[in-house]
PDB file of N, CA and C in Angstrom:
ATOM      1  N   UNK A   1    -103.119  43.473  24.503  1.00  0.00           N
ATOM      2  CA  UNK A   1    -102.480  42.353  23.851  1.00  0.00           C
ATOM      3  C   UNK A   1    -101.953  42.810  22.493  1.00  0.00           C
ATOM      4  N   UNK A   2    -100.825  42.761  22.626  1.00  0.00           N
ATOM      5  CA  UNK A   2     -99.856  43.027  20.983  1.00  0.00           C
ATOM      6  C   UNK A   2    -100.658  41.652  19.767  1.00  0.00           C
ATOM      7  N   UNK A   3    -100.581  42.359  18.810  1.00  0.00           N
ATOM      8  CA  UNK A   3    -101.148  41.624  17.051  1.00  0.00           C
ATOM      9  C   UNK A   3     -99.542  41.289  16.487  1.00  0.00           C
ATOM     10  N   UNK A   4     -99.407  39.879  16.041  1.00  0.00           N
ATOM     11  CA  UNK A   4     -98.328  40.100  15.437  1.00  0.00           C
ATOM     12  C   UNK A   4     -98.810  39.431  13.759  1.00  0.00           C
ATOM     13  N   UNK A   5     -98.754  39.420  12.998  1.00  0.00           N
ATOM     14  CA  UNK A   5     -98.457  39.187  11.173  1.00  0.00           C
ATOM     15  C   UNK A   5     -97.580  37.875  11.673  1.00  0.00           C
ATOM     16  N   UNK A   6     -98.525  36.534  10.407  1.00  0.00           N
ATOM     17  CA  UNK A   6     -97.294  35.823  10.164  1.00  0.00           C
ATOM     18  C   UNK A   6     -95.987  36.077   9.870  1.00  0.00           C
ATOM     19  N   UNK A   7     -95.701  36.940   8.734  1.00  0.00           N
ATOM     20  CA  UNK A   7     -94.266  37.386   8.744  1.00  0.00           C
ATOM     21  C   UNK A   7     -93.814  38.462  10.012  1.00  0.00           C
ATOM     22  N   UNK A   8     -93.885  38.726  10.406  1.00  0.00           N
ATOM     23  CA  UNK A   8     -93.541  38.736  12.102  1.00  0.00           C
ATOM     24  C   UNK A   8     -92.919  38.040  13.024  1.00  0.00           C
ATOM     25  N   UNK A   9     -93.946  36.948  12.735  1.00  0.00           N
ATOM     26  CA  UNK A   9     -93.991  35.561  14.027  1.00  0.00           C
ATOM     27  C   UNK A   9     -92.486  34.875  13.073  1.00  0.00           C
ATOM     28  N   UNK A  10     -92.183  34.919  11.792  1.00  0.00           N
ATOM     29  CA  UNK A  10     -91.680  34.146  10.953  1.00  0.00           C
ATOM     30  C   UNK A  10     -90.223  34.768  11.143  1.00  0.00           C
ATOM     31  N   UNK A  11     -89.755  35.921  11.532  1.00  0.00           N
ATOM     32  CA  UNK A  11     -88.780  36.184  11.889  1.00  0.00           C
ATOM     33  C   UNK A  11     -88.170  36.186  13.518  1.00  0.00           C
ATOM     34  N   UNK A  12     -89.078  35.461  13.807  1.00  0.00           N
ATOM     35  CA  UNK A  12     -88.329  35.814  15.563  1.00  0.00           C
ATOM     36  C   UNK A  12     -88.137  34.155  15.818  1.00  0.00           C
ATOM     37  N   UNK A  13     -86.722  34.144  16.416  1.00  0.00           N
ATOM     38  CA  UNK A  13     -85.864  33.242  16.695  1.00  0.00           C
ATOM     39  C   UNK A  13     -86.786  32.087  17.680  1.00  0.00           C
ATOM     40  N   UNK A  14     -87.220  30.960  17.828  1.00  0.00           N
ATOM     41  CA  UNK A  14     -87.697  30.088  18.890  1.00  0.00           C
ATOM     42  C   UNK A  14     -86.497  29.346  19.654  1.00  0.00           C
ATOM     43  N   UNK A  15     -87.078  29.528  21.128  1.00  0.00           N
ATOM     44  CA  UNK A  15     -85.585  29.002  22.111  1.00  0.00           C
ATOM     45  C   UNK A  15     -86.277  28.509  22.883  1.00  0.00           C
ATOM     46  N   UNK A  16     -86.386  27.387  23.555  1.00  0.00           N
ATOM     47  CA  UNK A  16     -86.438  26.323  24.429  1.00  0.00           C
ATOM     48  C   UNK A  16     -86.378  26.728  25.740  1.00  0.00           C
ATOM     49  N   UNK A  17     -87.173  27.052  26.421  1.00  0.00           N
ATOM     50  CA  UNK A  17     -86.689  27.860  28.132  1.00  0.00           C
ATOM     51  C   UNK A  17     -85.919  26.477  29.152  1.00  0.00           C
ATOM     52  N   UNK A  18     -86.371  25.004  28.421  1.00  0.00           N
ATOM     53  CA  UNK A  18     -86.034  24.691  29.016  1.00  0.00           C
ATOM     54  C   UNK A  18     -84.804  23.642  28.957  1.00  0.00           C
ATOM     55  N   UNK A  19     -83.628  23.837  27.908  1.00  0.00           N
ATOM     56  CA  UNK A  19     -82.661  23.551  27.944  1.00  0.00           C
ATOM     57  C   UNK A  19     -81.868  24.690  27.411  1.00  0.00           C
ATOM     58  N   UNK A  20     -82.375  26.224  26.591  1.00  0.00           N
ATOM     59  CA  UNK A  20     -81.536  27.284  26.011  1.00  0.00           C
ATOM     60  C   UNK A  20     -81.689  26.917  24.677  1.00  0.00           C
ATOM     61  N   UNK A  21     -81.904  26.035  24.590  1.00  0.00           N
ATOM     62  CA  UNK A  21     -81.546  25.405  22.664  1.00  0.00           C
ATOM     63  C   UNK A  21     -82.653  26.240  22.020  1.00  0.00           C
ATOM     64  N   UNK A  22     -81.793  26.795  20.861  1.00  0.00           N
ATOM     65  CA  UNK A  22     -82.351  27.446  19.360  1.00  0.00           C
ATOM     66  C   UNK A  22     -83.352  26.312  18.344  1.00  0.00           C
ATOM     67  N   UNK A  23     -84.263  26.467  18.258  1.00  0.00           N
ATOM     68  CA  UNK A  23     -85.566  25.410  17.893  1.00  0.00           C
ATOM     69  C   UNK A  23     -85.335  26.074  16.392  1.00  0.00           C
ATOM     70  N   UNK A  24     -84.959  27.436  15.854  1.00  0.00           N
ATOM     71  CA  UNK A  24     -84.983  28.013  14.620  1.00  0.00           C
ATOM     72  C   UNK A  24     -86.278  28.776  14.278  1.00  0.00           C
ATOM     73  N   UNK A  25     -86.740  28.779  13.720  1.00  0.00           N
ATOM     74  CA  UNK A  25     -87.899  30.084  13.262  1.00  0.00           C
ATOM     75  C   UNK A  25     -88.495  29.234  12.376  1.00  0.00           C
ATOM     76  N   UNK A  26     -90.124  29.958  12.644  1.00  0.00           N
ATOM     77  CA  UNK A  26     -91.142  30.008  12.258  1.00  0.00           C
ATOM     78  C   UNK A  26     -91.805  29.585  10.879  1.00  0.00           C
ATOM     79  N   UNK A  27     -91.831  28.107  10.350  1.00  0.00           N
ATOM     80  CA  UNK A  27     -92.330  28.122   8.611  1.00  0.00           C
ATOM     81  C   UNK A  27     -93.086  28.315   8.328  1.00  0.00           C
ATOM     82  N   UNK A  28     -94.530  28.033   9.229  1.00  0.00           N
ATOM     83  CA  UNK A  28     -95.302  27.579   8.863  1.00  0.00           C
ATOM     84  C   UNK A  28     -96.678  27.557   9.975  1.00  0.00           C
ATOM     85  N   UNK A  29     -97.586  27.956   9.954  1.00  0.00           N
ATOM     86  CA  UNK A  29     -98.539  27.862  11.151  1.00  0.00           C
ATOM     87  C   UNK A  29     -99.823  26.975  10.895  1.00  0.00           C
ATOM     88  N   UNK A  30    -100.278  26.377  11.871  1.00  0.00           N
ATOM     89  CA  UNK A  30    -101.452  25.643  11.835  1.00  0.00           C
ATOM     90  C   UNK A  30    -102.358  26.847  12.548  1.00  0.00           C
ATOM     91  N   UNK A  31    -103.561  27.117  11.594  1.00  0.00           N
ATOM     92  CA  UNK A  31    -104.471  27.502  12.238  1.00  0.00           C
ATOM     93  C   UNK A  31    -106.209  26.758  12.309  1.00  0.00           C
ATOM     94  N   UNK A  32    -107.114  26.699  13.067  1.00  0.00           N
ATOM     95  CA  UNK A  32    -108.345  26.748  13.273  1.00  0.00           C
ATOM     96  C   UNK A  32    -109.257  27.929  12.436  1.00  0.00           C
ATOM     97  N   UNK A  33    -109.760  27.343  11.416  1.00  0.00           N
ATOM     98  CA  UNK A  33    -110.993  28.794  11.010  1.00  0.00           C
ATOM     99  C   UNK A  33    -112.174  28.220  11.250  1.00  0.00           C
ATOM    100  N   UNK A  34    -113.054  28.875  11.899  1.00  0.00           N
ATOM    101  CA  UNK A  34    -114.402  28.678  12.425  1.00  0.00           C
ATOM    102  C   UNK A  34    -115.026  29.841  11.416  1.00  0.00           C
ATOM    103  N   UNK A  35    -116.026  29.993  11.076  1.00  0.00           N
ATOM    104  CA  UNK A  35    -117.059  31.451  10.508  1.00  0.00           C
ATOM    105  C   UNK A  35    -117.261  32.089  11.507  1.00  0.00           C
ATOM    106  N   UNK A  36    -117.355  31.797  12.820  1.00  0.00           N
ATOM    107  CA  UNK A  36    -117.397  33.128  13.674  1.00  0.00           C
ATOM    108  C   UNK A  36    -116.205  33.523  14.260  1.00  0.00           C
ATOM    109  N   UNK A  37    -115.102  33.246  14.183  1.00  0.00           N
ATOM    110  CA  UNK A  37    -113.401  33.352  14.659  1.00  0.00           C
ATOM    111  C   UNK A  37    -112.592  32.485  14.053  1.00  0.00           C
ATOM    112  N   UNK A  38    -111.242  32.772  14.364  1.00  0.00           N
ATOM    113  CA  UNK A  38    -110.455  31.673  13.777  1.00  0.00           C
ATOM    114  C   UNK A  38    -108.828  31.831  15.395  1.00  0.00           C
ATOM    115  N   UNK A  39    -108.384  30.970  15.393  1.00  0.00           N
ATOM    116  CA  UNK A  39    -107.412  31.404  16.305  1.00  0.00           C
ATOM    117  C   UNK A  39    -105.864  29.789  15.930  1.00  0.00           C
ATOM    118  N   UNK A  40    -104.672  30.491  16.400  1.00  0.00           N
ATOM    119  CA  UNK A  40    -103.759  29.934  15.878  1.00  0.00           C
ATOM    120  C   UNK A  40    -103.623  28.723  16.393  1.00  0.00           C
ATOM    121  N   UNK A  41    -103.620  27.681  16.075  1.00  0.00           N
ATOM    122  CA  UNK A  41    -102.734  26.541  16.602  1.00  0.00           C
ATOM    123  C   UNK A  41    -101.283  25.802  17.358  1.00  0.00           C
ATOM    124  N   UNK A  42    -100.816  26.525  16.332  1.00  0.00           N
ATOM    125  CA  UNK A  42     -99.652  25.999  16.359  1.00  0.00           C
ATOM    126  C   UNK A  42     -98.430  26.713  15.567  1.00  0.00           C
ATOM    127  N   UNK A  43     -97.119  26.664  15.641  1.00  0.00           N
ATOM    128  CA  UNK A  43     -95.730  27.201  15.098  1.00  0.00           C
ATOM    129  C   UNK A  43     -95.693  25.702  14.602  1.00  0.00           C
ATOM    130  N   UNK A  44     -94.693  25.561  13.404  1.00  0.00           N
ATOM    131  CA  UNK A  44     -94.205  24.757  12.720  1.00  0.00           C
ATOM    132  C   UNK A  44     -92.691  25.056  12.350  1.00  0.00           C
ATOM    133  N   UNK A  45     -91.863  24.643  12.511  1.00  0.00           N
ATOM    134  CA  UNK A  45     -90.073  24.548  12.573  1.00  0.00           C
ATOM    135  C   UNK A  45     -89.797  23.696  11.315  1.00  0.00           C
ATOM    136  N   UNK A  46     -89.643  24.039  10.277  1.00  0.00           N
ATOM    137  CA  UNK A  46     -89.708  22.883   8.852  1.00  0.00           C
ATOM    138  C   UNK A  46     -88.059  22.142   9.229  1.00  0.00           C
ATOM    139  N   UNK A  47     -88.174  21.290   9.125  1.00  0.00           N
ATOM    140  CA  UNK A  47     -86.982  20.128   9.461  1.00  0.00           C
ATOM    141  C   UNK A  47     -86.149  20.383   8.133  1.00  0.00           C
ATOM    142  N   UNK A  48     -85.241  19.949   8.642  1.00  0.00           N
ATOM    143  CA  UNK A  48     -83.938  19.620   7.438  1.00  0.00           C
ATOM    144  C   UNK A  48     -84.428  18.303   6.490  1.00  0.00           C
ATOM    145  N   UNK A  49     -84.210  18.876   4.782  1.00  0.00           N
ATOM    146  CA  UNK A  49     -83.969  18.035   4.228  1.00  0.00           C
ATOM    147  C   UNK A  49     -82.243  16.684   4.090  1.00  0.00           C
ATOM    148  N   UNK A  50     -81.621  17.216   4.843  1.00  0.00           N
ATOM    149  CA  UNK A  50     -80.582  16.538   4.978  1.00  0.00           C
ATOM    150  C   UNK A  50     -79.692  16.208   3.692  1.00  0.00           C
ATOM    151  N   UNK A  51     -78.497  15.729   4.008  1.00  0.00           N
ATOM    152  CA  UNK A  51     -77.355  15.695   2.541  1.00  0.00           C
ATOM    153  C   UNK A  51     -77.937  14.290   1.605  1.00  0.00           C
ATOM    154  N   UNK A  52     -78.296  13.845   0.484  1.00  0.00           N
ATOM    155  CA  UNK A  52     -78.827  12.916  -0.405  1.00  0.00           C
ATOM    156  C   UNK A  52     -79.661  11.836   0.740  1.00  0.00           C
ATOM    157  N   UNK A  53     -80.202  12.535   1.251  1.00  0.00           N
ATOM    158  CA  UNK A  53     -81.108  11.830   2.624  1.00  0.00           C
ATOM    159  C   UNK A  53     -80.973  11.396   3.775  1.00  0.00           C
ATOM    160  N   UNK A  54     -79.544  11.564   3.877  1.00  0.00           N
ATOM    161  CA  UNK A  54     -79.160  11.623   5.157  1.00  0.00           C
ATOM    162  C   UNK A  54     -79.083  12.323   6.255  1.00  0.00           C
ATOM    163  N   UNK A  55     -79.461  12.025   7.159  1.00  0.00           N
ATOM    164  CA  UNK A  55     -79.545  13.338   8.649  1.00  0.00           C
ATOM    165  C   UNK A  55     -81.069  14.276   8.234  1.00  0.00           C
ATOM    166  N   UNK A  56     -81.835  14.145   7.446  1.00  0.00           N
ATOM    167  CA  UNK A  56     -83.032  14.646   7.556  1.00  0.00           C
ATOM    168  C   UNK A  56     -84.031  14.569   8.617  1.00  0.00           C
ATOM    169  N   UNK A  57     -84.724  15.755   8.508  1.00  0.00           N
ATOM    170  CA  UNK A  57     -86.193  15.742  10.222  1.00  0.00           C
ATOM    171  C   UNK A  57     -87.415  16.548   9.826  1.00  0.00           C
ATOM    172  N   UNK A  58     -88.401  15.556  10.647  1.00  0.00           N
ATOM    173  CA  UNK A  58     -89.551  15.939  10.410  1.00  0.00           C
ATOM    174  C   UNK A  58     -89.401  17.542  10.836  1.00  0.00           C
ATOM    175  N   UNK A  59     -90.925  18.056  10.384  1.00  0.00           N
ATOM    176  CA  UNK A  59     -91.112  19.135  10.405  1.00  0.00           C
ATOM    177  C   UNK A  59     -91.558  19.014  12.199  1.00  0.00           C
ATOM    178  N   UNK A  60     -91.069  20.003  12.904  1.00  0.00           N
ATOM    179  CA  UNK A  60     -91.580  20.360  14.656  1.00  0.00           C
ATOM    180  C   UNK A  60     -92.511  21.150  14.735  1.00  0.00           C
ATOM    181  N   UNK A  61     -93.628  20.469  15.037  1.00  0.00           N
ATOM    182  CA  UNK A  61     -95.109  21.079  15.564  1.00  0.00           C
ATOM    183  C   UNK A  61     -94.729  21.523  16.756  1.00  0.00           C
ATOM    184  N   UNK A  62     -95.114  23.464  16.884  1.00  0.00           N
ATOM    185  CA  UNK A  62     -94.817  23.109  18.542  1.00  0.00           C
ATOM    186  C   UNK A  62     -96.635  23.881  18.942  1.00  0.00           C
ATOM    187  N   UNK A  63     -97.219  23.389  19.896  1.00  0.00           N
ATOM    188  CA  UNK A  63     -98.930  23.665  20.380  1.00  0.00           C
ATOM    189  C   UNK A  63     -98.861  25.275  20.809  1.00  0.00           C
ATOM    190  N   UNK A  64    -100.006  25.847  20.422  1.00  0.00           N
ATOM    191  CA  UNK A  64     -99.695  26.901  21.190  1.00  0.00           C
ATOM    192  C   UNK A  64     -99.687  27.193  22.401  1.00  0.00           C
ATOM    193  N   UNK A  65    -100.201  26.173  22.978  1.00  0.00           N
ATOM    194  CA  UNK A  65    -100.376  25.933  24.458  1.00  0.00           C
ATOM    195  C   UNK A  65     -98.682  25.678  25.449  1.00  0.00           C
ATOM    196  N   UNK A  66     -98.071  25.455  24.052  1.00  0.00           N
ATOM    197  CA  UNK A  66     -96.428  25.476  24.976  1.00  0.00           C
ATOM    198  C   UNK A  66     -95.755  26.622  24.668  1.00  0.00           C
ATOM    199  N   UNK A  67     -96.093  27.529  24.134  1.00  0.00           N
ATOM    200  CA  UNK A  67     -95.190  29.318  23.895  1.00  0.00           C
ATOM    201  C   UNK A  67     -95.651  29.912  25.043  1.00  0.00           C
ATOM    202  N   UNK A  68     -94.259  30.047  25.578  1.00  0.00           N
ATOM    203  CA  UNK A  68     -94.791  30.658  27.268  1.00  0.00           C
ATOM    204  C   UNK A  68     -94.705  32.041  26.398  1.00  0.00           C
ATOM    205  N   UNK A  69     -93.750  32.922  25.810  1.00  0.00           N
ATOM    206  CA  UNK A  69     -93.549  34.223  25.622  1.00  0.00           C
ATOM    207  C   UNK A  69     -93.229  34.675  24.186  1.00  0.00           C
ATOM    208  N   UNK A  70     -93.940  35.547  23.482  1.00  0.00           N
ATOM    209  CA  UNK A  70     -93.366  36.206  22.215  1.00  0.00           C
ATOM    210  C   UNK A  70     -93.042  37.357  22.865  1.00  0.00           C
ATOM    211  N   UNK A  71     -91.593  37.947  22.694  1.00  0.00           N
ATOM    212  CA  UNK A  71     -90.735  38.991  23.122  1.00  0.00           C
ATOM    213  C   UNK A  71     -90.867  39.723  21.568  1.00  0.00           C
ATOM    214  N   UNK A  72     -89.722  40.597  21.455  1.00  0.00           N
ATOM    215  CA  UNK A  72     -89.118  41.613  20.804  1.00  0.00           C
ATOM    216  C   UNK A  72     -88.579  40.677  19.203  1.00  0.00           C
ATOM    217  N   UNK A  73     -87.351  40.202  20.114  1.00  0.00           N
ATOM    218  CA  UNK A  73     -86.658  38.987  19.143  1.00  0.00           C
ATOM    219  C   UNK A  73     -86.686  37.428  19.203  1.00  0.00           C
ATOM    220  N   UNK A  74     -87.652  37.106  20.344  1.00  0.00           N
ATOM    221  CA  UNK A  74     -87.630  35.738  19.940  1.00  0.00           C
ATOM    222  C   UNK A  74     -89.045  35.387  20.902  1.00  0.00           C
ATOM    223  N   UNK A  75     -89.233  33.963  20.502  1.00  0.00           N
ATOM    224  CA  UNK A  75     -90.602  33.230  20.927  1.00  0.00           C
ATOM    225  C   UNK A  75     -89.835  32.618  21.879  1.00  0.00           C
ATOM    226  N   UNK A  76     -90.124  32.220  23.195  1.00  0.00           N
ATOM    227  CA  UNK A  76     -89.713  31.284  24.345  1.00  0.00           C
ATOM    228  C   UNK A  76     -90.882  30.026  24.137  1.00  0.00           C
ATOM    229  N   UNK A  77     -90.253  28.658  23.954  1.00  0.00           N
ATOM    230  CA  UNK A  77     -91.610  27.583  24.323  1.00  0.00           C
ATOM    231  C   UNK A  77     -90.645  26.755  25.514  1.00  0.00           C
ATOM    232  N   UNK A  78     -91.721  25.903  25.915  1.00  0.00           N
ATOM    233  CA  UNK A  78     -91.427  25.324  26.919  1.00  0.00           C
ATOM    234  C   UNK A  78     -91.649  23.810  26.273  1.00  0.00           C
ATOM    235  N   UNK A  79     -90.571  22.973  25.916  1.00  0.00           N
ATOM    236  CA  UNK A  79     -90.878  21.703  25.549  1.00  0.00           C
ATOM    237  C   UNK A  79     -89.537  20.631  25.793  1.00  0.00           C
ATOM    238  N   UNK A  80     -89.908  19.541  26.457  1.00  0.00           N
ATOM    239  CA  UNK A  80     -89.266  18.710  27.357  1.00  0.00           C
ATOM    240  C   UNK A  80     -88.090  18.156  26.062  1.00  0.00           C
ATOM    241  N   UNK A  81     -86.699  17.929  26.175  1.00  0.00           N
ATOM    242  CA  UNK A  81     -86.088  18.277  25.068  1.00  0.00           C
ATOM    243  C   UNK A  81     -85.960  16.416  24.747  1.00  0.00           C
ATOM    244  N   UNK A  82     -86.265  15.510  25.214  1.00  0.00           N
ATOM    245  CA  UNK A  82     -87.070  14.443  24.594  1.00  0.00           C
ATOM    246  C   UNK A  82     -88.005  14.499  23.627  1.00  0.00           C
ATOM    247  N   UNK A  83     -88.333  15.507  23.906  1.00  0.00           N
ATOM    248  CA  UNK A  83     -89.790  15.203  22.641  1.00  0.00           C
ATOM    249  C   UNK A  83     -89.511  15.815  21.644  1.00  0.00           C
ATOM    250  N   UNK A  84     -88.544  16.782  21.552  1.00  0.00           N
ATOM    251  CA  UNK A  84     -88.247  17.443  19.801  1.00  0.00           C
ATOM    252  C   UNK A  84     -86.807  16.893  19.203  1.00  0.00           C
ATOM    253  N   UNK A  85     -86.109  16.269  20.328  1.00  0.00           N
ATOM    254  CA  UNK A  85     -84.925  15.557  19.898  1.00  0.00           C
ATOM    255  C   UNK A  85     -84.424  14.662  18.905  1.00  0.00           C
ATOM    256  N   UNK A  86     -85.791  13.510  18.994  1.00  0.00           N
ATOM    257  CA  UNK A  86     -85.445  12.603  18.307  1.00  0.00           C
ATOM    258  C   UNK A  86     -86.325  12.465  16.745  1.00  0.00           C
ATOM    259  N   UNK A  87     -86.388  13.423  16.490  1.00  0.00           N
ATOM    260  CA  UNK A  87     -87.338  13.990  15.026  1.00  0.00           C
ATOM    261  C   UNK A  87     -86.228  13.193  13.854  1.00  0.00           C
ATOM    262  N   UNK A  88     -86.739  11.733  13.201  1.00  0.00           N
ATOM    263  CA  UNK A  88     -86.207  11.737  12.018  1.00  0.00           C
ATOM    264  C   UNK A  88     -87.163  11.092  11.116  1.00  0.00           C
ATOM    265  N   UNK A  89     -87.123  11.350   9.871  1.00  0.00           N
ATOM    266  CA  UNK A  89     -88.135  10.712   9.176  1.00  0.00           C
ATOM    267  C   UNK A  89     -87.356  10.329   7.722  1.00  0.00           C
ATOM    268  N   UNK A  90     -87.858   9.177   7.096  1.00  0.00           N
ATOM    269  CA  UNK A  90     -87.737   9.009   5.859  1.00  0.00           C
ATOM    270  C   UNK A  90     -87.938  10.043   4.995  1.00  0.00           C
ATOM    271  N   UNK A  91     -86.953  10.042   4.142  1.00  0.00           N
ATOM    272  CA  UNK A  91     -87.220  11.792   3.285  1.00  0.00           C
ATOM    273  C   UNK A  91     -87.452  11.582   1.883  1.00  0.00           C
ATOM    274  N   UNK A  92     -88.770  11.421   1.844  1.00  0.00           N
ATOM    275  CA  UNK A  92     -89.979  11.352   0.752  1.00  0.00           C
ATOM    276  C   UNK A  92     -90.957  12.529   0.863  1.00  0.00           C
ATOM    277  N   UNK A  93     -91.036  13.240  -0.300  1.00  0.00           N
ATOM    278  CA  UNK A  93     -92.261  14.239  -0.212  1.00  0.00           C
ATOM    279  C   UNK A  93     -93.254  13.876  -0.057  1.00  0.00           C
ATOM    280  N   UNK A  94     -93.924  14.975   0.831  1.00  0.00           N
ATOM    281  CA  UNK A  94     -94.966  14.854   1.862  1.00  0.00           C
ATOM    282  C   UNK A  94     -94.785  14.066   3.283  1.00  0.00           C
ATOM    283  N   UNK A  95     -93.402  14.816   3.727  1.00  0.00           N
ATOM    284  CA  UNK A  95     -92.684  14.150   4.837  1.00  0.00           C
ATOM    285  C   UNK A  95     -93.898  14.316   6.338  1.00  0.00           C
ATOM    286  N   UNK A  96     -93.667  13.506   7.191  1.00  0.00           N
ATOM    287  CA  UNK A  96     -94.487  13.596   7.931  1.00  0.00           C
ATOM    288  C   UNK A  96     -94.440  14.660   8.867  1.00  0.00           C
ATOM    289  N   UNK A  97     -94.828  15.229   9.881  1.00  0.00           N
ATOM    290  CA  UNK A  97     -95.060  16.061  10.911  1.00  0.00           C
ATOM    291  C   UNK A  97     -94.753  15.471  12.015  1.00  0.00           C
ATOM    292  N   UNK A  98     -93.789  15.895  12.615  1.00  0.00           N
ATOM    293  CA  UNK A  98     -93.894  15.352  14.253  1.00  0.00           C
ATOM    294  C   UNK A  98     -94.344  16.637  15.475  1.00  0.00           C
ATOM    295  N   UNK A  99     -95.719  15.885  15.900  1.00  0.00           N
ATOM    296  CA  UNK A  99     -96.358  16.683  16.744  1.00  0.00           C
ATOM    297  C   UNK A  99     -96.123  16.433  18.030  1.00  0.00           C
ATOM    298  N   UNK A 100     -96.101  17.580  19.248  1.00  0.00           N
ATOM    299  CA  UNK A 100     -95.766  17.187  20.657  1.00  0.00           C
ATOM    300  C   UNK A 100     -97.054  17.410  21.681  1.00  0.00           C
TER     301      UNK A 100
END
């Protein structure tokens, strides 16, 4: 099993296997620390702040349980394109998270 470095994971492109769509790269990770292990959670896609608040989006949680593949140059997830589509949020700091 390949080790990859957050800045690693933070440069490789995320694509959707299941419409082709570019999800964008890596901000941010949720992890689990336990004292006897710790293991990753989750990729985070930081959303657009949008033009004087307009067209802004939550940040995209994606589980690790939906990254079918980390390749060379990009992460493949598998997520139904309903569920990351309709990401908008009021754009106030400490914007919310939309999780799938």
């Amino acid at each position: 099993m390949k080790r990859y470095s957050t800045a690693d994971l933070r440069k490789l492109q995320i694509i959707n296997i299941c419409d082709g769509a570019c999800l964008g790269y890596a901000t941010d990770f949720e992890f689990e620390a336990e004292p006897d292990c710790g293991r990753m959670l989750a990729l985070v896609i930081g959303g657009s702040s949008g033009f004087f608040g307009i067209g802004c989006k939550d940040d995209l949680v994606i589980p690790w349980r939906l990254i079918e593949c980390i390749g060379e140059d990009t992460i493949l997830v598998r997520i139904n394109k309903g569920e990351y589509n309709s990401c908008a949020c009021p754009c106030k700091p400490g914007k919310k998270k939309g999780k799938l």
